[in-house]
Each structure stands twice: as structure tokens, then as C-alpha cells.
PDB file of N, CA and C in Angstrom:
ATOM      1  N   UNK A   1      -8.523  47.493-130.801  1.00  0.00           N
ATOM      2  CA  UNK A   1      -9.250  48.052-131.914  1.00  0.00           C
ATOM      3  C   UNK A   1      -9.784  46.920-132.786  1.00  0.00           C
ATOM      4  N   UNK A   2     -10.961  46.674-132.756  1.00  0.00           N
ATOM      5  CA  UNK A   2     -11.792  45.737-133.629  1.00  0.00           C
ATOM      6  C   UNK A   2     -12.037  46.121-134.867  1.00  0.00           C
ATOM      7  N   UNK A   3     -12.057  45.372-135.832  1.00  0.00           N
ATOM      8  CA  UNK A   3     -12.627  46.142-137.323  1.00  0.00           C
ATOM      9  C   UNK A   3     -13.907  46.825-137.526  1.00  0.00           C
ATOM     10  N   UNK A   4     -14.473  47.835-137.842  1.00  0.00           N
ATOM     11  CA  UNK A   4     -15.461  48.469-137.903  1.00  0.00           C
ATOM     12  C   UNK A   4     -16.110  48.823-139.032  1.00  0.00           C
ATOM     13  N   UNK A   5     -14.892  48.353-140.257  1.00  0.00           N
ATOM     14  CA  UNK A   5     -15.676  48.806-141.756  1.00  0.00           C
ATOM     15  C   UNK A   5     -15.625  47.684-142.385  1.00  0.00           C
ATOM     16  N   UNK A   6     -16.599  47.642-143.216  1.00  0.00           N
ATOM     17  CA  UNK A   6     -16.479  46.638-144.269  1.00  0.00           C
ATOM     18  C   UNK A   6     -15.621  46.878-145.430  1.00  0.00           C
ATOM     19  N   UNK A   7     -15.828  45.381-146.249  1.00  0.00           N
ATOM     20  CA  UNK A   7     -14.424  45.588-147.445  1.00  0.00           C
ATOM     21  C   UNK A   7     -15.079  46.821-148.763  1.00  0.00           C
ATOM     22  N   UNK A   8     -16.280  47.135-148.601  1.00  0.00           N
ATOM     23  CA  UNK A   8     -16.464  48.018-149.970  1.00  0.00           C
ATOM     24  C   UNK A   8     -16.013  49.512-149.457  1.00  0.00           C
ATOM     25  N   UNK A   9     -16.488  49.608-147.645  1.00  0.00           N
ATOM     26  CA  UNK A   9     -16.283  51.057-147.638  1.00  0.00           C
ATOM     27  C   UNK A   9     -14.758  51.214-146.814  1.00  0.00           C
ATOM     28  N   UNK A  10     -14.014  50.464-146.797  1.00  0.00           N
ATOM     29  CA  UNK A  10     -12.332  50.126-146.915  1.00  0.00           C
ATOM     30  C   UNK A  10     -12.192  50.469-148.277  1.00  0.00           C
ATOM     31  N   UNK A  11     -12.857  50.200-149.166  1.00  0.00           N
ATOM     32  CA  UNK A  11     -11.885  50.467-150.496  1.00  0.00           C
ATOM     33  C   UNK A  11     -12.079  51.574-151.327  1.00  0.00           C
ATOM     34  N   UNK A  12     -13.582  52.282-151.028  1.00  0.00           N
ATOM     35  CA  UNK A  12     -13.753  53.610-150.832  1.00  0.00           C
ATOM     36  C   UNK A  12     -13.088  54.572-150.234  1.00  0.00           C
ATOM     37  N   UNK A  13     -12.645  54.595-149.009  1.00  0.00           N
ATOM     38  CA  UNK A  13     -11.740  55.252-148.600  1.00  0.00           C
ATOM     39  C   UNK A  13     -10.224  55.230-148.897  1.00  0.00           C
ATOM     40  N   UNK A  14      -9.797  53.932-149.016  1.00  0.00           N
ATOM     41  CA  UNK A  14      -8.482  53.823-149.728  1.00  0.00           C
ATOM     42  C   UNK A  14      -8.369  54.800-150.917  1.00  0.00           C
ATOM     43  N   UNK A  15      -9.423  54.677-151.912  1.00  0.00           N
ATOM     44  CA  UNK A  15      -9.343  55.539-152.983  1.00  0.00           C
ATOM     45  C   UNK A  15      -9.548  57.081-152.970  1.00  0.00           C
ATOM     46  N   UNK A  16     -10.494  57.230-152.090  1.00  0.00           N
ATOM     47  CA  UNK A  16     -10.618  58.904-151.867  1.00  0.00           C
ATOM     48  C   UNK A  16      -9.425  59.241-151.365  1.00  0.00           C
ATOM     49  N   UNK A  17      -8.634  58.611-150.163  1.00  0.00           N
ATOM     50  CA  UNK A  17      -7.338  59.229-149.914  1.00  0.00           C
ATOM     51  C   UNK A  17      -6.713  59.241-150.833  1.00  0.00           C
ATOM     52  N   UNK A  18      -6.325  58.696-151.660  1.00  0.00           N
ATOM     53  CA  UNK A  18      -5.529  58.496-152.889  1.00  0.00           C
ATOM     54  C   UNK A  18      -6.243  59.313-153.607  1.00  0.00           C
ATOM     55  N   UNK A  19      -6.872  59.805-153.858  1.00  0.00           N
ATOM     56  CA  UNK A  19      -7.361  60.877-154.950  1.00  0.00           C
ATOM     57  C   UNK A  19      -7.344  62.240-154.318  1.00  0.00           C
ATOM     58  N   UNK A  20      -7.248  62.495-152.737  1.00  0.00           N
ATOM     59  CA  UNK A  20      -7.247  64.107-152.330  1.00  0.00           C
ATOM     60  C   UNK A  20      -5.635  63.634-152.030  1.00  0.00           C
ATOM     61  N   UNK A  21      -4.785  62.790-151.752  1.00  0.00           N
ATOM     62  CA  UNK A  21      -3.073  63.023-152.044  1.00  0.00           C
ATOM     63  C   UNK A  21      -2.921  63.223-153.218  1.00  0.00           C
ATOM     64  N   UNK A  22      -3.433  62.834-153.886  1.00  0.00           N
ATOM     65  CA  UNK A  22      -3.279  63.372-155.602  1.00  0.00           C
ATOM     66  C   UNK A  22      -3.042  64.947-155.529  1.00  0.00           C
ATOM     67  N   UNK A  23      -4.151  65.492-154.952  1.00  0.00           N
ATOM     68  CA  UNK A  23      -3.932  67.288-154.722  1.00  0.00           C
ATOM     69  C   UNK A  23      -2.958  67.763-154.704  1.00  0.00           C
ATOM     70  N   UNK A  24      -1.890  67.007-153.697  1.00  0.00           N
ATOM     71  CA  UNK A  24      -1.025  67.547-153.310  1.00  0.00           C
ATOM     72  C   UNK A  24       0.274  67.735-154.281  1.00  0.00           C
ATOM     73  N   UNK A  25       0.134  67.117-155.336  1.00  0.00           N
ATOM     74  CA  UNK A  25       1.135  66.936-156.475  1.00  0.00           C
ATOM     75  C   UNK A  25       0.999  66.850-157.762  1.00  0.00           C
ATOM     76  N   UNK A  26      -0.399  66.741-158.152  1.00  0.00           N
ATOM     77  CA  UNK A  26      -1.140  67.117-159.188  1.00  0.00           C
ATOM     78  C   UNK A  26      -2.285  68.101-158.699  1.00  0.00           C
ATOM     79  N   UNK A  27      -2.565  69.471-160.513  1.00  0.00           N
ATOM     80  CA  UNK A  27      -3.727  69.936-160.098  1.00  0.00           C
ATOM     81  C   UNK A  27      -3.428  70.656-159.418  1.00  0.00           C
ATOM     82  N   UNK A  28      -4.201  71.359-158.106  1.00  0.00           N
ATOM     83  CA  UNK A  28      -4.359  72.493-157.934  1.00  0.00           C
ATOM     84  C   UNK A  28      -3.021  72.816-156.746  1.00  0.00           C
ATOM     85  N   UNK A  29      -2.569  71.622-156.533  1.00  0.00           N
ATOM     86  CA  UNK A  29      -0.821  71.481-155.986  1.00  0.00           C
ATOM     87  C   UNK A  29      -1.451  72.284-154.428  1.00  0.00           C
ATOM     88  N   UNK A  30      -2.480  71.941-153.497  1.00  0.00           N
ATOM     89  CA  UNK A  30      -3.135  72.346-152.422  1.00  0.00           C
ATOM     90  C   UNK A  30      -2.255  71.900-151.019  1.00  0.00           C
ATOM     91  N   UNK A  31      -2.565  71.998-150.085  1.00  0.00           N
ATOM     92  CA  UNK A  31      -2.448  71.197-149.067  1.00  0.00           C
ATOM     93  C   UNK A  31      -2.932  70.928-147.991  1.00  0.00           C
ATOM     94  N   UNK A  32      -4.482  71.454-148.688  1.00  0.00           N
ATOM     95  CA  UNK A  32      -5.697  70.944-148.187  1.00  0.00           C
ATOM     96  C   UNK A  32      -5.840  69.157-148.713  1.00  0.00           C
ATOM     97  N   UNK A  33      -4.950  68.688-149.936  1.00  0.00           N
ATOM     98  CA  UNK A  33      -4.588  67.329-150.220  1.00  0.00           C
ATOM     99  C   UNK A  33      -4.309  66.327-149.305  1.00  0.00           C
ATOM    100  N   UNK A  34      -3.376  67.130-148.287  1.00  0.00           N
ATOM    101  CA  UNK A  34      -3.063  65.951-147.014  1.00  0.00           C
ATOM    102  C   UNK A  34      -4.293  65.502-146.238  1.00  0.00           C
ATOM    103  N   UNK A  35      -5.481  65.970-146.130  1.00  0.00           N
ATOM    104  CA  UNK A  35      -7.129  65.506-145.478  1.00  0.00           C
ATOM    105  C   UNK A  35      -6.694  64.318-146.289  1.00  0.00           C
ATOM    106  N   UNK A  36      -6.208  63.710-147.046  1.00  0.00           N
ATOM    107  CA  UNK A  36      -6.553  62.489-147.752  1.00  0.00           C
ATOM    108  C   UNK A  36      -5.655  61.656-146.950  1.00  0.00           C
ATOM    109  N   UNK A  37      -4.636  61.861-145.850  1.00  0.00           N
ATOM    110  CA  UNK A  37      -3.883  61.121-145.028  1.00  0.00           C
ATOM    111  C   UNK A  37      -5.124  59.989-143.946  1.00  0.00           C
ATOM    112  N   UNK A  38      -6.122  60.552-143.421  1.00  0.00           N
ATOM    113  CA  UNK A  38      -7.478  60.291-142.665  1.00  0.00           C
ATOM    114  C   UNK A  38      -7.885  58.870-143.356  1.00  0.00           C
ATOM    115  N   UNK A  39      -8.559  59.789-144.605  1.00  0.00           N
ATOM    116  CA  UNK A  39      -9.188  58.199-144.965  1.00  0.00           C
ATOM    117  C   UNK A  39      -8.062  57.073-146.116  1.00  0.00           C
ATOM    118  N   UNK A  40      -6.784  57.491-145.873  1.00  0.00           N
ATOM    119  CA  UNK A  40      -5.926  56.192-146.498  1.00  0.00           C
ATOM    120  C   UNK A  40      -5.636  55.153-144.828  1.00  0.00           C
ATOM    121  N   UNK A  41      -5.462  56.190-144.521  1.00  0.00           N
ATOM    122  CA  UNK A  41      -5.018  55.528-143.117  1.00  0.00           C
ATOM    123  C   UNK A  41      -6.375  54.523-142.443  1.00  0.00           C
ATOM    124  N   UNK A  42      -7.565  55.249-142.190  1.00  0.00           N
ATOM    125  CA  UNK A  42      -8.913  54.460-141.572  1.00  0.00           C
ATOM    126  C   UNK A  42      -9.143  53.511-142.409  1.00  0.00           C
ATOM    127  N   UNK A  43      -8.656  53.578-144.188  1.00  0.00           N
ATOM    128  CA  UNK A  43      -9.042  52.395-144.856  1.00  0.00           C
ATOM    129  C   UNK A  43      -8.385  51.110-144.691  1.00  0.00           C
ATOM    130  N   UNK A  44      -7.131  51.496-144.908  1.00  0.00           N
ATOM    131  CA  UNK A  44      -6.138  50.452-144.480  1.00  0.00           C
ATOM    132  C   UNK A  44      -5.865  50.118-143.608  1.00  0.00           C
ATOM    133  N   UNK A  45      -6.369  50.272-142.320  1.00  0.00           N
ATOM    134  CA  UNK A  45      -6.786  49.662-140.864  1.00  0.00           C
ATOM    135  C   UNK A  45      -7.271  48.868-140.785  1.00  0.00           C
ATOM    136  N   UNK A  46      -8.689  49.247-141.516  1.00  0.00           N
ATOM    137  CA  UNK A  46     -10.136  49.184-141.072  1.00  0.00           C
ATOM    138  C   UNK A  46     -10.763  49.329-140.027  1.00  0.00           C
ATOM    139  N   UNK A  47     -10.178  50.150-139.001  1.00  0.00           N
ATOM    140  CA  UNK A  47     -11.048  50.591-137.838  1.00  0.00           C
ATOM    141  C   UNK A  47     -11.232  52.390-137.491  1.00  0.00           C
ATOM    142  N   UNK A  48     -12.710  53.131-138.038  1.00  0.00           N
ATOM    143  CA  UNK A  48     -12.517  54.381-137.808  1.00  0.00           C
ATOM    144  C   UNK A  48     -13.030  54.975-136.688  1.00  0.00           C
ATOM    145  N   UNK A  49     -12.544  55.475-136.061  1.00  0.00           N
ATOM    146  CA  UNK A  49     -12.603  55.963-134.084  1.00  0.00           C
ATOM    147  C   UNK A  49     -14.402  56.778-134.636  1.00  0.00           C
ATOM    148  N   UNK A  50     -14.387  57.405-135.919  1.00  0.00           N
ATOM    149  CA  UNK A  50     -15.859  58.043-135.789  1.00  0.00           C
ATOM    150  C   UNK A  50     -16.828  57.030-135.613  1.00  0.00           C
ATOM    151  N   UNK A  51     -17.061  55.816-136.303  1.00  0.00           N
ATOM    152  CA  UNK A  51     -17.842  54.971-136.071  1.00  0.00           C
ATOM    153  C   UNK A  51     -18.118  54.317-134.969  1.00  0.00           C
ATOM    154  N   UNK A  52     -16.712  54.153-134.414  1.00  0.00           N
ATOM    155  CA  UNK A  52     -17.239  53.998-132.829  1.00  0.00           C
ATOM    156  C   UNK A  52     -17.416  54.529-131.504  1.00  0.00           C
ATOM    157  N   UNK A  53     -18.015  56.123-131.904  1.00  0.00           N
ATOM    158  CA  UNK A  53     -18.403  56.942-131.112  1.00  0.00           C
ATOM    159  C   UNK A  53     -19.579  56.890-131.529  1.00  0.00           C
ATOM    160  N   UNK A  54     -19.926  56.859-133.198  1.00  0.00           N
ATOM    161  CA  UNK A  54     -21.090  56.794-133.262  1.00  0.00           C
ATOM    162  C   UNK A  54     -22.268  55.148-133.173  1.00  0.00           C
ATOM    163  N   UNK A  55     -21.682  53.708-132.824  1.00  0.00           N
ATOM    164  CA  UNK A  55     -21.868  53.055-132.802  1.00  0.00           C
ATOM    165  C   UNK A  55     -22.212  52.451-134.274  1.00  0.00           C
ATOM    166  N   UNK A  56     -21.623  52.981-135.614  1.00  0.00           N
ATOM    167  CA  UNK A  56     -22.191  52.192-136.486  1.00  0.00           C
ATOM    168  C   UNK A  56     -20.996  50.808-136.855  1.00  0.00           C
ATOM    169  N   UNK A  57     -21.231  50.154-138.015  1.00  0.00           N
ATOM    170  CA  UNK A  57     -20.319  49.077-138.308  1.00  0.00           C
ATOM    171  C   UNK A  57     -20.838  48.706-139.480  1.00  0.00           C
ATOM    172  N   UNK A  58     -20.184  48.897-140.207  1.00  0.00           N
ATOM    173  CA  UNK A  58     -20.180  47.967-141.578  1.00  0.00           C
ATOM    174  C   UNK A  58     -19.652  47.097-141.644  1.00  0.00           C
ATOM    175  N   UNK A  59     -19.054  46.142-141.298  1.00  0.00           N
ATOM    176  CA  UNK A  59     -18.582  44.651-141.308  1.00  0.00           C
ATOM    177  C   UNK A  59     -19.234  43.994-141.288  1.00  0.00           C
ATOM    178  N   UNK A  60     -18.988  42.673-141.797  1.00  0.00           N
ATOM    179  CA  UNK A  60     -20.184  41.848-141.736  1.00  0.00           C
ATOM    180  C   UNK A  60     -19.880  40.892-139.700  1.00  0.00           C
ATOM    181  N   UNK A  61     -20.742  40.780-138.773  1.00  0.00           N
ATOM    182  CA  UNK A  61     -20.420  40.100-138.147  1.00  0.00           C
ATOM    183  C   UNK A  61     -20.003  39.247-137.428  1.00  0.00           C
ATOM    184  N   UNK A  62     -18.906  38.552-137.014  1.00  0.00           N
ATOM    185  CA  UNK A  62     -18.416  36.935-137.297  1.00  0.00           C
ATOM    186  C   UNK A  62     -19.684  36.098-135.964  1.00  0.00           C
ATOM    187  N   UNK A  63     -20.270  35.070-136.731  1.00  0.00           N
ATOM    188  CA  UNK A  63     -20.688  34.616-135.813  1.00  0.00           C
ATOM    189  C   UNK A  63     -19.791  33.524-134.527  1.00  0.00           C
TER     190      UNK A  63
END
């Protein structure tokens, strides 16, 4: 597994997961909250299996 995201949209996702786990314990106390397990996890990887089905990459390239 190669890295596939870059560091801004790594830290985008770090935070959206962290804000739909929030759901789950603040607020509307859901558990539709756990969807936020996805993008804590793809952020803190940095490699998301959708991007590389769809061939994109936000990283910057190493030459």
C-alpha cells in the first residue's frame, strides 16, 4: 500500500472522523457516528482503496 493522499486531505479526514465520532457521544448520541471510523482510519494511513480504484492521488510525487 503506497500513500495516496496528501498532507491537507489527511488532515481533513482526520478531522471529519473526529467530528462524526463526536455523534456518537455528543448531540444527537447516533450511530450513524461510527461512518467516522472510515475517514479517521484512511487519514491516518494515508492510503484510501477508493482512490485507487479510481486512479486519483493527492500526494505530491517523489521524484
Amino acid at each position: 500500500m503506497t500513500r495516496n493522499e496528501g498532507t491537507f486531505d489527511r488532515a481533513m479526514r482526520v478531522i471529519l472522523g473526529l467530528v462524526l465520532l463526536s455523534l456518537v457521544f455528543v448531540g444527537p448520541q447516533t450511530l450513524w457516528g461510527l461512518i467516522g471510523i472510515v475517514p479517521l482510519a484512511t487519514g491516518l494511513v494515508g492510503y484510501c482503496p477508493l482512490y485507487s480504484v479510481l486512479g486519483i492521488r493527492t500526494c505530491a510525487v517523489k521524484s
